[in-house]
C-alpha atoms as a PDB file:
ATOM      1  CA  UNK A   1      11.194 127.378  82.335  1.00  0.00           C
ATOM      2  CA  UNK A   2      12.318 124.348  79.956  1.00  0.00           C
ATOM      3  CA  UNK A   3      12.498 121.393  81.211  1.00  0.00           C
ATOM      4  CA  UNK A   4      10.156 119.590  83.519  1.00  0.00           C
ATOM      5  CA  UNK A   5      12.972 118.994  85.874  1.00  0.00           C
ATOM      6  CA  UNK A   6      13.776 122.595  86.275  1.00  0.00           C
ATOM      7  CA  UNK A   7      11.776 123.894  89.445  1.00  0.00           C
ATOM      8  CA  UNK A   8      11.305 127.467  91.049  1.00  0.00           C
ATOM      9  CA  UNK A   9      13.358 126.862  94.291  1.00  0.00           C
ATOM     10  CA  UNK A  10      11.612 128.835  96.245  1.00  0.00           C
ATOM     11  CA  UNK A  11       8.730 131.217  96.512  1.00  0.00           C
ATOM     12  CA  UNK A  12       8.077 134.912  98.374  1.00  0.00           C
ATOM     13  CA  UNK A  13       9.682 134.380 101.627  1.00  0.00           C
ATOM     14  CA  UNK A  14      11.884 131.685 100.428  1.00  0.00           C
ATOM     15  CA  UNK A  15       9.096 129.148 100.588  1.00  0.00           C
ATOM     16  CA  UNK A  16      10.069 125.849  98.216  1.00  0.00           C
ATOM     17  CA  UNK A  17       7.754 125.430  95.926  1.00  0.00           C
ATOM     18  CA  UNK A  18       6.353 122.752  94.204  1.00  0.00           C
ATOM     19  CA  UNK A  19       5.308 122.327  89.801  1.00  0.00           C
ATOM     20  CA  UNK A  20       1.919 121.144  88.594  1.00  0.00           C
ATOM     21  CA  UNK A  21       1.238 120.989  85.066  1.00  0.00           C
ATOM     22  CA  UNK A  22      -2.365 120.942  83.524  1.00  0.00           C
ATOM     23  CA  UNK A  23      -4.274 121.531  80.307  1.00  0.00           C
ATOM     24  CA  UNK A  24      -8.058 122.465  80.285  1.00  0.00           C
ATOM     25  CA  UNK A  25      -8.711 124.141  76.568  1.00  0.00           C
ATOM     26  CA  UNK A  26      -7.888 127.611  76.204  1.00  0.00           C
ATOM     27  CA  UNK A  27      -4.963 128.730  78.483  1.00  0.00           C
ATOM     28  CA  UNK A  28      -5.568 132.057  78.896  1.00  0.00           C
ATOM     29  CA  UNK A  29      -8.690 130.889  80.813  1.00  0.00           C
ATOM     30  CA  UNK A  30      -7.025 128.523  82.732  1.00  0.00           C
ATOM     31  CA  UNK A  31      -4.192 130.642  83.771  1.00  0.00           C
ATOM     32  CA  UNK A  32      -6.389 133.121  85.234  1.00  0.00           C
ATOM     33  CA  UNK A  33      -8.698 130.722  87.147  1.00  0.00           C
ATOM     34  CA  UNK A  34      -5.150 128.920  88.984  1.00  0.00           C
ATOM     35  CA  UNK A  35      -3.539 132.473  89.631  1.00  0.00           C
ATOM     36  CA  UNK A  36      -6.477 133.026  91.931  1.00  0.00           C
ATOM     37  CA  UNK A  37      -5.578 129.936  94.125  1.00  0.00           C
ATOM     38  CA  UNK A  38      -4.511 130.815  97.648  1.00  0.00           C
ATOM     39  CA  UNK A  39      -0.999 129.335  97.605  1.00  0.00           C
ATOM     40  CA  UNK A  40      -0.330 129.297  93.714  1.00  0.00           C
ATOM     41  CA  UNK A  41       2.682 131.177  93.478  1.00  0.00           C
ATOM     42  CA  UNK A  42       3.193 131.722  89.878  1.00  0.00           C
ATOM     43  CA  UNK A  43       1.244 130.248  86.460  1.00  0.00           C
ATOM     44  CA  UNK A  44       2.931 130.178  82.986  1.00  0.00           C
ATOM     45  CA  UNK A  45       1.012 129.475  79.979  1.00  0.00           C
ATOM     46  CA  UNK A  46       2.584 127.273  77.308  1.00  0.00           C
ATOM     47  CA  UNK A  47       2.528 124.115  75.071  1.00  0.00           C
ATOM     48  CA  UNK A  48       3.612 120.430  76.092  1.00  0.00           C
ATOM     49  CA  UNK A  49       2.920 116.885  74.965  1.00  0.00           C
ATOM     50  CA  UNK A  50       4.087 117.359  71.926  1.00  0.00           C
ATOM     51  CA  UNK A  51       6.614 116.628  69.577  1.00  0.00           C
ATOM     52  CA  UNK A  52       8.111 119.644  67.890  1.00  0.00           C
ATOM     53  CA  UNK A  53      10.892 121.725  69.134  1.00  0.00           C
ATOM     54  CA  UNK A  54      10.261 125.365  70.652  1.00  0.00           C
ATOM     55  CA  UNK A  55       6.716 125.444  69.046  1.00  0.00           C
ATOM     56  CA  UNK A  56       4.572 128.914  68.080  1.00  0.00           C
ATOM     57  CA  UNK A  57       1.348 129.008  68.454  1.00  0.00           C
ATOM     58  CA  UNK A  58       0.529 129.049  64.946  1.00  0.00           C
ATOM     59  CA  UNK A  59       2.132 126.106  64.790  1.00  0.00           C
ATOM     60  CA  UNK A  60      -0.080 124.280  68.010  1.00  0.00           C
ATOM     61  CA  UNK A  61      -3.179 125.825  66.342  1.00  0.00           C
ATOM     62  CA  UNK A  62      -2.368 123.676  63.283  1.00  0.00           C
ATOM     63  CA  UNK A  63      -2.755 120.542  64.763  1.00  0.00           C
ATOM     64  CA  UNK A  64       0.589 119.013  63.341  1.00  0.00           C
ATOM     65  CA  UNK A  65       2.884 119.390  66.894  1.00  0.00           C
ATOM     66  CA  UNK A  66       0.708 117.320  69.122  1.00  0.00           C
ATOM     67  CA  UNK A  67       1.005 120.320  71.890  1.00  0.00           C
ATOM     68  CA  UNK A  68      -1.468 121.060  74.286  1.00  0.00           C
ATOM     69  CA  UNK A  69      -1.986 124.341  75.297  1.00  0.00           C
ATOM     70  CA  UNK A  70      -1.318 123.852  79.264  1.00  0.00           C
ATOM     71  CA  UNK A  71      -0.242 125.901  82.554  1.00  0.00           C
ATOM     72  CA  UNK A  72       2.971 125.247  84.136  1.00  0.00           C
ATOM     73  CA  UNK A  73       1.314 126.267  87.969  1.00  0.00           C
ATOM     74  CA  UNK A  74       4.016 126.768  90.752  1.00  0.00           C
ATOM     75  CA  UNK A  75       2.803 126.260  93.967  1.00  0.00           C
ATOM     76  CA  UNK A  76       3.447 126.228  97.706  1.00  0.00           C
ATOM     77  CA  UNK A  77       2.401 122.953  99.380  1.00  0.00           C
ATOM     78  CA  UNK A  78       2.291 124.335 102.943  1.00  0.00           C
ATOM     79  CA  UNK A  79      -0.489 126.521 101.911  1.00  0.00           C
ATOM     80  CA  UNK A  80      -2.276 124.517  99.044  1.00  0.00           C
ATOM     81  CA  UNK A  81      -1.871 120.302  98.155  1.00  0.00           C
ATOM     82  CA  UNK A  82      -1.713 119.161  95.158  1.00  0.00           C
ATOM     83  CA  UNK A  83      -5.137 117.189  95.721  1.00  0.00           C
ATOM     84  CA  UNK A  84      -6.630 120.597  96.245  1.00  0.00           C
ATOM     85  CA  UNK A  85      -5.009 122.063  92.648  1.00  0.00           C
ATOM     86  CA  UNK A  86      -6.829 118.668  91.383  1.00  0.00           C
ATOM     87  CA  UNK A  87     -10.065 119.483  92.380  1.00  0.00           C
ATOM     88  CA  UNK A  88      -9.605 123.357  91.071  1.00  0.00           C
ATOM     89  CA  UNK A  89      -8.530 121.301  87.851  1.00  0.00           C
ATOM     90  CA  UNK A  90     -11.952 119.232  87.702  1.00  0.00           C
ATOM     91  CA  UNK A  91     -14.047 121.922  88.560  1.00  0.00           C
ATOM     92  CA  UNK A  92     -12.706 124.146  85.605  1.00  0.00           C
ATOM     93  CA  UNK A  93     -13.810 122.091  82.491  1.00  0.00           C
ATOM     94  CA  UNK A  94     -15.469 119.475  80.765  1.00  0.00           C
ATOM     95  CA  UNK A  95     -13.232 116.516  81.218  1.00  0.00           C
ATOM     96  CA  UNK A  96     -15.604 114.114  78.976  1.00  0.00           C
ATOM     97  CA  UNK A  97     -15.090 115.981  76.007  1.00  0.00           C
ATOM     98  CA  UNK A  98     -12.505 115.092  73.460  1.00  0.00           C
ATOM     99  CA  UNK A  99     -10.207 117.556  71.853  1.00  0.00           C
ATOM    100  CA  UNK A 100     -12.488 120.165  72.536  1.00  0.00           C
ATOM    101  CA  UNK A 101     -14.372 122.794  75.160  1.00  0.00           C
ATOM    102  CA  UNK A 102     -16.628 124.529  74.805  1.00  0.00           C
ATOM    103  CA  UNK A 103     -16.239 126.408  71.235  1.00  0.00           C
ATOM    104  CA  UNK A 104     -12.762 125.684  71.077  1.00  0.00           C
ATOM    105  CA  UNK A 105     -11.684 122.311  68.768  1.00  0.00           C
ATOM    106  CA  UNK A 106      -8.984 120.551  68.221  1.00  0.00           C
ATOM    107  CA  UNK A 107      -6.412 118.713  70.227  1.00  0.00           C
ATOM    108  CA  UNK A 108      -4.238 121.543  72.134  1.00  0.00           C
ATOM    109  CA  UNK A 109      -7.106 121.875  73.694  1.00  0.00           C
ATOM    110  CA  UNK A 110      -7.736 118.666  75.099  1.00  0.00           C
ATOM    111  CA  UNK A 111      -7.930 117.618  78.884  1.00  0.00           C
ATOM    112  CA  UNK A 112      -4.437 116.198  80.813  1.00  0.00           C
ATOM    113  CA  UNK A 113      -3.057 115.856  83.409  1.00  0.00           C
ATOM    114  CA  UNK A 114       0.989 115.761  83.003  1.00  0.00           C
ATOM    115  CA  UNK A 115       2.401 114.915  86.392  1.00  0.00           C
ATOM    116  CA  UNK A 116       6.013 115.532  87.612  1.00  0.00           C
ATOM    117  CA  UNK A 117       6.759 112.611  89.436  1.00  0.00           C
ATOM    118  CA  UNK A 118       4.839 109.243  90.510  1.00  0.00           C
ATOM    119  CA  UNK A 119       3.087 110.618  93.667  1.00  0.00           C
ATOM    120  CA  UNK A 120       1.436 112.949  91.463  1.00  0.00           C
ATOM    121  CA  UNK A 121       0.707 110.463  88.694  1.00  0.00           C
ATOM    122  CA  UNK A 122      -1.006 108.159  91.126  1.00  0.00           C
ATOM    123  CA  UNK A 123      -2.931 111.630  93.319  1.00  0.00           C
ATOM    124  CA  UNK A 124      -4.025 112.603  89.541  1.00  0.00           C
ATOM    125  CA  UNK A 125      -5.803 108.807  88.474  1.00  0.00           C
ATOM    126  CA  UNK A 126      -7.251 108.878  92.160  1.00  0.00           C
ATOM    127  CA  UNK A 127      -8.218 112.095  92.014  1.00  0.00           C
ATOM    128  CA  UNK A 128      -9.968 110.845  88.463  1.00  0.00           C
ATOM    129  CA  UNK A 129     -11.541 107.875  89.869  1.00  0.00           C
ATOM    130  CA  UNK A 130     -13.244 110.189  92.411  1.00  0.00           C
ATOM    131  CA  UNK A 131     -14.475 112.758  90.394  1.00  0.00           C
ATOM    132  CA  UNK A 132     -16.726 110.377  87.797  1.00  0.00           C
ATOM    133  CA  UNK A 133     -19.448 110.036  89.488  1.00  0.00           C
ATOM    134  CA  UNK A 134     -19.794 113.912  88.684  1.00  0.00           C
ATOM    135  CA  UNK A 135     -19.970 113.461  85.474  1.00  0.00           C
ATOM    136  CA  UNK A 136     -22.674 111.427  83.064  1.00  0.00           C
ATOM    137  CA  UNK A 137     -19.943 110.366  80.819  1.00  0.00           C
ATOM    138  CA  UNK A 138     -16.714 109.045  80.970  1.00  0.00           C
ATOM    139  CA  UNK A 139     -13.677 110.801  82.024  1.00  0.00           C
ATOM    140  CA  UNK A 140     -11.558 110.968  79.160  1.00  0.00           C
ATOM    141  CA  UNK A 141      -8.986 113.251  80.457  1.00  0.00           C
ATOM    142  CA  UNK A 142      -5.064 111.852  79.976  1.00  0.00           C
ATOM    143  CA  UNK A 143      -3.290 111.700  82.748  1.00  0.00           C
ATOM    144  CA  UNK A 144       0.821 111.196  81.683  1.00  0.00           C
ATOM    145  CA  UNK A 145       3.900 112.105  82.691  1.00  0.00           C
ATOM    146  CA  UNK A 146       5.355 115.586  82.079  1.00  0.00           C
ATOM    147  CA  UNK A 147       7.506 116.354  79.207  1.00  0.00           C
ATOM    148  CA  UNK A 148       8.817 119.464  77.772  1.00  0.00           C
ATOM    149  CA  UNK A 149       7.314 122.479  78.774  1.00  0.00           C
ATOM    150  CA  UNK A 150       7.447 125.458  76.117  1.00  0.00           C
ATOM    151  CA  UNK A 151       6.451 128.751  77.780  1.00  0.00           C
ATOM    152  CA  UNK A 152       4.423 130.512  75.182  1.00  0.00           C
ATOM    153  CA  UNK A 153       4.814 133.995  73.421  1.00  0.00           C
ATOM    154  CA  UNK A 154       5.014 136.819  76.253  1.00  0.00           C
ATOM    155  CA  UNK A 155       1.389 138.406  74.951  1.00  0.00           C
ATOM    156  CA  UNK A 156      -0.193 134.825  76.002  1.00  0.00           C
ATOM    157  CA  UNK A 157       1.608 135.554  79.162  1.00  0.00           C
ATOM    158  CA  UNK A 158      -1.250 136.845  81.981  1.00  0.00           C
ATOM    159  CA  UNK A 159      -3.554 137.920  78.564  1.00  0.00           C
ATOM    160  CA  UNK A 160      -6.762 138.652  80.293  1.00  0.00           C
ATOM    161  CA  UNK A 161      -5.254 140.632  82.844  1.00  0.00           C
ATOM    162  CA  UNK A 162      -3.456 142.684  80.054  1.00  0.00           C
ATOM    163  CA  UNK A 163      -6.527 143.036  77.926  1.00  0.00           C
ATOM    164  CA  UNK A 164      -9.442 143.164  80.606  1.00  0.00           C
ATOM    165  CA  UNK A 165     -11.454 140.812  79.985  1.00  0.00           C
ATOM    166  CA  UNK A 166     -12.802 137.282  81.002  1.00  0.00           C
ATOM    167  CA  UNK A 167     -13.818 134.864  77.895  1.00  0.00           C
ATOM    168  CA  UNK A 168     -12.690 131.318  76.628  1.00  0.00           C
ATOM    169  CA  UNK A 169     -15.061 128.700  78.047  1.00  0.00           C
ATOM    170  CA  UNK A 170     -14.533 128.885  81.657  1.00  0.00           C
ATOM    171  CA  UNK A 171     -17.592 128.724  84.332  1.00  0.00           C
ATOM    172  CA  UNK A 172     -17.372 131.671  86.274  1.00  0.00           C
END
């Protein structure tokens, strides 16, 4: 995984699959809740929207690369849509609160959307008009186009299924 333009070819049984990329506070959270999608092939955790090169997670956590921690979520759109990843996406977090959920501040762990390509730019903003009237407050979710996606360290990689357990701020 690198560049936004790279994409999985195809999935088990040689399905093609398609890239969504989201951010929703802590990843490992996030991860977890998208690998349990029915037609989500594969979900890497890493760092976009930001500025510096190949960044740690020190470096993310010191609020100097302008990274958000974020899931690069491959998916097969003959069994799930991308308005239906959307939805998953909404349901998940707090999109009214900025830079932070629940106990977790700052901004890599703010709210976006970063679509790959303008069909998903526009689903994402009408999928955010839709979903307000859910919410009291405003949306304040950012919806932009992907950049760079840096995969993060392998033990971020699938971390509550390593360590067996369930935190970060996620409803259950």
């Amino acid at each position: 995984m690198g560049d936004v333009d790279e994409r999985a070819e195809s999935g088990p049984g040689g399905a093609p699959v398609d890239q969504a990329t989201f951010a929703a506070g802590c990843f490992w959270g996030v991860e977890s809740t998208f690998r349990e999608v029915p037609g989500v092939v594969d979900v890497t955790v890493g760092y976009t929207g930001g500025t510096t090169e190949r960044p740690t997670y020190e470096q993310v956590c010191s609020h100097r690369t302008g990274h958000a921690e974020a899931v690069l979520v491959a998916f097969d759109p003959a069994r799930v849509s991308y308005d239906e990843l959307l939805d998953v996406f909404w349901r998940m977090h707090d999109p009214t609160t900025l830079n932070r959920q629940g106990p977790d501040v700052g901004s890599q762990y703010r709210s976006a959307v970063f679509t790959h390509g303008e069909d998903q730019q526009k689903a994402a903003e009408a999928s955010k008009e839709r979903v307000q009237d859910r919410f009291r407050r405003p949306i304040v979710t950012e919806i932009a186009p992907a950049s760079k996606f840096w995969p993060a360290e392998e033990y971020h990689q699938r971390y509550f299924e390593k360590h067996g357990i369930a935190g970060c701020h996620l409803p259950s």
